[in-house]
N, C-alpha and C. Protein backbone atom coordinates (compact mmCIF):
# COMPACT_ATOMS: atom_id res chain seq x y z
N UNK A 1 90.03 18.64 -76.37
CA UNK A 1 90.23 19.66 -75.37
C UNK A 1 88.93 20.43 -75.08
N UNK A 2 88.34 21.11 -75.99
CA UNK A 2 86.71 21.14 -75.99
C UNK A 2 85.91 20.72 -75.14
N UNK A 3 85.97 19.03 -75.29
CA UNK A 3 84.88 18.09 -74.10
C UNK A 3 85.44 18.69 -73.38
N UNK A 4 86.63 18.95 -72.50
CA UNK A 4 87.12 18.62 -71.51
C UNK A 4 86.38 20.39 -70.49
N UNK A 5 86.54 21.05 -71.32
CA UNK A 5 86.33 22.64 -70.93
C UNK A 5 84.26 22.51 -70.59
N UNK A 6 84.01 22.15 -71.84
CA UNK A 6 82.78 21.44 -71.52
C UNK A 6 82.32 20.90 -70.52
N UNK A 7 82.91 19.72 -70.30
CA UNK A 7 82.72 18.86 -68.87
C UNK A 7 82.82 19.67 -67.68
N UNK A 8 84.13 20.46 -67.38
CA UNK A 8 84.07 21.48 -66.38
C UNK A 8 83.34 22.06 -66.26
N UNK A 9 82.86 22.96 -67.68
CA UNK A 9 82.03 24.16 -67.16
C UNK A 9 80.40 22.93 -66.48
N UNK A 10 80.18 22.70 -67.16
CA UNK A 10 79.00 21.85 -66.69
C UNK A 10 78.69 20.82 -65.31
N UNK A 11 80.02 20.51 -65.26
CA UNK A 11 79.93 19.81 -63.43
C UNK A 11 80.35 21.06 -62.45
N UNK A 12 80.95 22.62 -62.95
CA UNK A 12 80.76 23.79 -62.05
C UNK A 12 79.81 24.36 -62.15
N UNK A 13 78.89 24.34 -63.07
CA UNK A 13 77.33 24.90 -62.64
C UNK A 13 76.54 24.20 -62.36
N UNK A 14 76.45 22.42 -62.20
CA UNK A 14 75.58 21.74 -61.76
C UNK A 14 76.31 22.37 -60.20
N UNK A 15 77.06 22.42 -59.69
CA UNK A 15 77.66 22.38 -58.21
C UNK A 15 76.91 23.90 -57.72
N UNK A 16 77.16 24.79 -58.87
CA UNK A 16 76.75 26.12 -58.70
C UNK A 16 74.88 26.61 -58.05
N UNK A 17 74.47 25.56 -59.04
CA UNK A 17 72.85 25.23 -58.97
C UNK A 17 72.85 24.16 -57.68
N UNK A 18 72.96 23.11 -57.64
CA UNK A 18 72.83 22.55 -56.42
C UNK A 18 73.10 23.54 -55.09
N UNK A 19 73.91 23.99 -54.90
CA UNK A 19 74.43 25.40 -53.79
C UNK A 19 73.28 25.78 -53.26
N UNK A 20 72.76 26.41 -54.83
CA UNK A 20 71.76 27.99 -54.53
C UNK A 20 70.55 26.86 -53.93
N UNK A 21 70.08 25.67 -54.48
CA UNK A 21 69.01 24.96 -53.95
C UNK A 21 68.95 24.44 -52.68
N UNK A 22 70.03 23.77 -52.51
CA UNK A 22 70.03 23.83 -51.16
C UNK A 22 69.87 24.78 -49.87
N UNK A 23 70.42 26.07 -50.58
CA UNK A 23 70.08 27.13 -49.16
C UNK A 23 68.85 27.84 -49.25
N UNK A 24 68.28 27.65 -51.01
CA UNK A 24 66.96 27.82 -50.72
C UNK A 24 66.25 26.92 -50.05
N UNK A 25 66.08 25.74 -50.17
CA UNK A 25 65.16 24.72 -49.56
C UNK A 25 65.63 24.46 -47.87
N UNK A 26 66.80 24.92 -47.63
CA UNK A 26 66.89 25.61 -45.92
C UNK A 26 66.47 26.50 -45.71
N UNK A 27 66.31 27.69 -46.21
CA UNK A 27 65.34 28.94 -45.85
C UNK A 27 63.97 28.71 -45.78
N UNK A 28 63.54 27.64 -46.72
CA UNK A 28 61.91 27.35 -46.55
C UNK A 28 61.55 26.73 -45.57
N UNK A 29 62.67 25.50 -45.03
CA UNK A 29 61.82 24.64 -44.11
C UNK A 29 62.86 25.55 -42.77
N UNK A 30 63.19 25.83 -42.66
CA UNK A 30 63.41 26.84 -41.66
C UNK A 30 62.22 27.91 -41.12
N UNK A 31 61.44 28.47 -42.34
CA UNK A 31 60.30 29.19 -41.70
C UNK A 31 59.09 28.26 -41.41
N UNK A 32 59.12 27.17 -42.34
CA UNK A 32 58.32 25.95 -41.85
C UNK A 32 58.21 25.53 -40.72
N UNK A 33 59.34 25.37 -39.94
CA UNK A 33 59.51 24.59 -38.84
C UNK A 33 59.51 25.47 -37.73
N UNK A 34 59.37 26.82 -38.18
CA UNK A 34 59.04 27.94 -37.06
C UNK A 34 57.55 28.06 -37.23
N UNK A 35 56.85 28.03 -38.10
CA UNK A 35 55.30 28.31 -37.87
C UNK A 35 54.89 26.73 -37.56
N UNK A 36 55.17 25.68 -37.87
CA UNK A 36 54.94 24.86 -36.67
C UNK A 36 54.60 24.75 -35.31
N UNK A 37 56.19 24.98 -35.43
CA UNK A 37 56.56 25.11 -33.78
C UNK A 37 55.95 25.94 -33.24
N UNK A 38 55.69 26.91 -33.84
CA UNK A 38 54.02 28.44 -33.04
C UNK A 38 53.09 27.54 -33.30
N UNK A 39 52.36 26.75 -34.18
CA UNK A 39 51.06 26.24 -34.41
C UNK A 39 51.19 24.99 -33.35
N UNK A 40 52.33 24.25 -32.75
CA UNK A 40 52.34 23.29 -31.51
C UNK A 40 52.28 24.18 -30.33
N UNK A 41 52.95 24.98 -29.84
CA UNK A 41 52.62 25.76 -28.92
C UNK A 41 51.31 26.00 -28.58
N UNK A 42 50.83 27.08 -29.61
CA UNK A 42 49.18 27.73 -29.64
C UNK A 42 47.92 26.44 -28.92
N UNK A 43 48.35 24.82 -29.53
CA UNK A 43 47.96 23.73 -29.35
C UNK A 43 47.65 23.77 -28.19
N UNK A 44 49.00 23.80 -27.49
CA UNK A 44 49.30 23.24 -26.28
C UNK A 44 48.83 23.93 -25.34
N UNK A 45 48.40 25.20 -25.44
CA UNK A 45 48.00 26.31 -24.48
C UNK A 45 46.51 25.98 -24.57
N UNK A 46 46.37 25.52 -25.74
CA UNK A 46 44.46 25.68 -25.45
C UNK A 46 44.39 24.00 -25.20
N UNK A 47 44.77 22.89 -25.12
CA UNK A 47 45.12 21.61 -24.51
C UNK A 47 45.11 21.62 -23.07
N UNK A 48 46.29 22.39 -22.83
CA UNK A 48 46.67 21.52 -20.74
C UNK A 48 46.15 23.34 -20.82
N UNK A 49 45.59 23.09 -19.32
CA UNK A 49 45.65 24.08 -18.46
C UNK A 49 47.02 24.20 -17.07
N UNK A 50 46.64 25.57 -16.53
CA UNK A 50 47.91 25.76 -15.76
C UNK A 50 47.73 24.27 -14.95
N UNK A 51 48.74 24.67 -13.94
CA UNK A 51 49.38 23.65 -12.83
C UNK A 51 48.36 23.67 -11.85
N UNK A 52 48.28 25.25 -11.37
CA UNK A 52 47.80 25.46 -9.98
C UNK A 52 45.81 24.78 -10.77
N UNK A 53 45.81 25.29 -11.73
CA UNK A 53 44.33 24.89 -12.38
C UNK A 53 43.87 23.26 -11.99
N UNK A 54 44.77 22.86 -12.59
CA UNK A 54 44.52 20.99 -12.42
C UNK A 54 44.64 21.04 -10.96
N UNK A 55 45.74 21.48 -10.29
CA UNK A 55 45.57 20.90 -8.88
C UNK A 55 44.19 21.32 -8.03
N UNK A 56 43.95 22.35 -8.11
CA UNK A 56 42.61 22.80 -7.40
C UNK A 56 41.70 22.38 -8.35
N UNK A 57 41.20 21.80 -9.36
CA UNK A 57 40.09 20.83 -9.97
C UNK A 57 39.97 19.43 -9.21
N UNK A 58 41.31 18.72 -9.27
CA UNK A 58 41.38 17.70 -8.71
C UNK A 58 41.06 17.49 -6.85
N UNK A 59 41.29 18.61 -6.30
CA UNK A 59 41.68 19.15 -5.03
C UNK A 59 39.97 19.15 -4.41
N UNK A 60 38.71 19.66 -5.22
CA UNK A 60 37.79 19.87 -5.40
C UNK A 60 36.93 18.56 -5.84
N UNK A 61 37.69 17.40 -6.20
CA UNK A 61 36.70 17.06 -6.32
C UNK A 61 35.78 15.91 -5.46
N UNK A 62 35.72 16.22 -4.32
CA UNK A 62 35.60 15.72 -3.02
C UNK A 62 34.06 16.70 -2.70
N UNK A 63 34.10 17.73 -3.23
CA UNK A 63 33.16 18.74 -3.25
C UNK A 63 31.91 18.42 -4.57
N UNK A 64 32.24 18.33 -5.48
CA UNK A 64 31.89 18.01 -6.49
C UNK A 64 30.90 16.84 -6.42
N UNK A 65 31.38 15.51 -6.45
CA UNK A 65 30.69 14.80 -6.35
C UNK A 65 31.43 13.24 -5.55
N UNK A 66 30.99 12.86 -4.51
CA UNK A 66 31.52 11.18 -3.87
C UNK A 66 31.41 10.42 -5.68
N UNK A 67 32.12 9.46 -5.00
CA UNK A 67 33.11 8.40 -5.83
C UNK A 67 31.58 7.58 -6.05
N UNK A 68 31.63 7.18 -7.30
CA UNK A 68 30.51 6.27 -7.61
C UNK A 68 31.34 4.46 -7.03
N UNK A 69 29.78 3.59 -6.57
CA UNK A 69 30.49 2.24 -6.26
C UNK A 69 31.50 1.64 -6.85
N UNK A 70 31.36 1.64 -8.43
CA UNK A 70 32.05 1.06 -9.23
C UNK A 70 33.14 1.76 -9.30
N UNK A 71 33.64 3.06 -8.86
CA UNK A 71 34.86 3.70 -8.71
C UNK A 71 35.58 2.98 -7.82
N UNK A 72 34.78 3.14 -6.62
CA UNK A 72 35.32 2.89 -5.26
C UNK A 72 36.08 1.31 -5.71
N UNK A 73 34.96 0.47 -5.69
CA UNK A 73 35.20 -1.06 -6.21
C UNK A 73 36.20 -1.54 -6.96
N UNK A 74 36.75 -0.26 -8.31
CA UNK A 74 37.55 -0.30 -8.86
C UNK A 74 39.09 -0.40 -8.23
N UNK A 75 38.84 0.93 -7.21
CA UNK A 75 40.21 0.95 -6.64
C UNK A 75 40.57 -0.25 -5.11
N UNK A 76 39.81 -0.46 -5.06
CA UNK A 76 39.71 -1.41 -4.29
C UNK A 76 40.54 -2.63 -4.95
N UNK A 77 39.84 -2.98 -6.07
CA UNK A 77 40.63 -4.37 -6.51
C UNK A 77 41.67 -4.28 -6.93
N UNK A 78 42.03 -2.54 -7.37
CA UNK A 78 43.98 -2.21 -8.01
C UNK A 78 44.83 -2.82 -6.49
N UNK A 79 44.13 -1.99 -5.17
CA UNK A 79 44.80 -1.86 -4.11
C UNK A 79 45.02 -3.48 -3.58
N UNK A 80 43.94 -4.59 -3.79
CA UNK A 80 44.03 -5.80 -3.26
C UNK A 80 45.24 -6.61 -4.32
N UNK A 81 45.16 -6.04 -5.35
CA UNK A 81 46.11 -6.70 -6.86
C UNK A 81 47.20 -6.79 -6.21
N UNK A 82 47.60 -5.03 -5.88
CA UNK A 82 49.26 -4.83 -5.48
C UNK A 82 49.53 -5.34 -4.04
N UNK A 83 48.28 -5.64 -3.37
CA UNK A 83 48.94 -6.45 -2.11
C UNK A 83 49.26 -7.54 -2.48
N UNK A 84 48.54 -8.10 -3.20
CA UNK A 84 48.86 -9.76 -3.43
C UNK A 84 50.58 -9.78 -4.49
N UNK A 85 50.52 -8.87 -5.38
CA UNK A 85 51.54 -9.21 -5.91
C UNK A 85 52.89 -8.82 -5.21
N UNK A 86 52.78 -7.65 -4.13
CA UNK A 86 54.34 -7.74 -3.21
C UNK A 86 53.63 -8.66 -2.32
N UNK A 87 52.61 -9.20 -1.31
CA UNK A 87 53.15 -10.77 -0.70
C UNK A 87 53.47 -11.88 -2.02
N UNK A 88 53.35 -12.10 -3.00
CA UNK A 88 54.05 -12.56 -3.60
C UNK A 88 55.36 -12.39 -3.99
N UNK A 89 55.96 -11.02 -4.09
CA UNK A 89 57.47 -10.93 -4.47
C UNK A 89 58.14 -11.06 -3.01
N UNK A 90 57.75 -10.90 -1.93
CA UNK A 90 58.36 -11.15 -0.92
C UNK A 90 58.56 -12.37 -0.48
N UNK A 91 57.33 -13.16 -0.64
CA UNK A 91 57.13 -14.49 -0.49
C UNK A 91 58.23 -15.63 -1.43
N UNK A 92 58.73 -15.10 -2.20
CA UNK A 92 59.45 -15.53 -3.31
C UNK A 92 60.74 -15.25 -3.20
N UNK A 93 60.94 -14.20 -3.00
CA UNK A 93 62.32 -13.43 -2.01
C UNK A 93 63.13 -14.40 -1.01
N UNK A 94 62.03 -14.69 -0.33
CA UNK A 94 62.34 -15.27 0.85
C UNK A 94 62.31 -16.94 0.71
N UNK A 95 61.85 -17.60 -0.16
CA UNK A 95 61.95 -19.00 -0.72
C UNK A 95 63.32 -18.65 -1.57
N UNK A 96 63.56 -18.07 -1.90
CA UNK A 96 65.23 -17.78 -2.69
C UNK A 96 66.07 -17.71 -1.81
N UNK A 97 66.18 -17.17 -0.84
CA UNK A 97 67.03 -17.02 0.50
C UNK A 97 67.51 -18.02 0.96
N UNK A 98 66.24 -19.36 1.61
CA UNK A 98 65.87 -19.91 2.21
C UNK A 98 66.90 -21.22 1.20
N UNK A 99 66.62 -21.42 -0.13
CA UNK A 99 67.26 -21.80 -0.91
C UNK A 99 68.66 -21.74 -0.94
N UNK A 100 69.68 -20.42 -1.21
CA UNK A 100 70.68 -20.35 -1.14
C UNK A 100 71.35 -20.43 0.26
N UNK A 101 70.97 -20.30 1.59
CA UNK A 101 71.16 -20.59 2.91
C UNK A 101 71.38 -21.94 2.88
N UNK A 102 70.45 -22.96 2.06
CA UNK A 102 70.64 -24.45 2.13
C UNK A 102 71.70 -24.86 1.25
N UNK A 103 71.69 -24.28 0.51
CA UNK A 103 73.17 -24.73 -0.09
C UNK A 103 74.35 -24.47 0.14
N UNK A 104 73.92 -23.12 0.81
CA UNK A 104 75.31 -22.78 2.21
C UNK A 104 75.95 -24.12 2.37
N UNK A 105 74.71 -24.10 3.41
CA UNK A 105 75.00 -25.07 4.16
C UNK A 105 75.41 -26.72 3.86
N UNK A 106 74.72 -27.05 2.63
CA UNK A 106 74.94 -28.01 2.05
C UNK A 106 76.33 -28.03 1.31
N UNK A 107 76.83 -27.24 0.89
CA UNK A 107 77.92 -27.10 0.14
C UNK A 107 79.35 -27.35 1.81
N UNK A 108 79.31 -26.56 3.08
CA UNK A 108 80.26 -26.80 4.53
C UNK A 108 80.11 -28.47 4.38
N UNK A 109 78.70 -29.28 4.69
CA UNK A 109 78.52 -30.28 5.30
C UNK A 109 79.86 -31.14 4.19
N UNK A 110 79.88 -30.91 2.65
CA UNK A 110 80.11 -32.10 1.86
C UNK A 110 81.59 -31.47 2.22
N UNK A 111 82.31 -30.56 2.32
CA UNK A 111 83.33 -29.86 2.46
C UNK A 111 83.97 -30.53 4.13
N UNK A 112 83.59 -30.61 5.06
CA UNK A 112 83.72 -31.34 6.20
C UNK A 112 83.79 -32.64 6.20
């Protein structure tokens, strides 16, 4: 009978101790995760600038300085890329069409 009072008391204060640890080790990372979250902020403010900031940098920079060749050249070959690749998706589009129209049609003729 002994063990048994034993055993209780001892699996109600392991439960008792586990408790208190747990809401301590939530109170810690609770203030943890608030001075973080201020130390990501603080980050972030000295990181991006405002809205209206970037837009009038970018807005400006026509003033600043013309586009070097190899800029220009650059965008040039993005802009020739994406032509070629929609006349290709169109071009392809339309060989798919052209395709299922024939089997339309092929499918009436054997049907007749």
């Amino acid at each position: 009978m002994a063990w048994r009072q034993l055993l209780l008391a001892s699996g109600l204060l392991a439960a008792v101790l586990l408790t208190m640890l747990q809401e301590g080790t939530g109170a810690s990372v609770g203030t943890q995760q608030v001075a973080e979250q201020e130390a990501q902020e603080d980050a972030e403010q000295k990181i991006f600038m405002q809205e209206s900031d970037a837009s009038n940098f970018l807005k400006k920079r026509d003033k600043r300085s013309p586009k070097s060749r190899d800029e220009a050249n650059a965008e040039n070959r993005q802009k020739l890329r994406a032509d070629e690749l929609r006349r290709e998706y169109h071009e392809e589009q339309g060989n798919e069409f052209e395709n299922f129209v024939e089997e339309q049609n092929d499918g009436k003729k054997t049907e007749a």
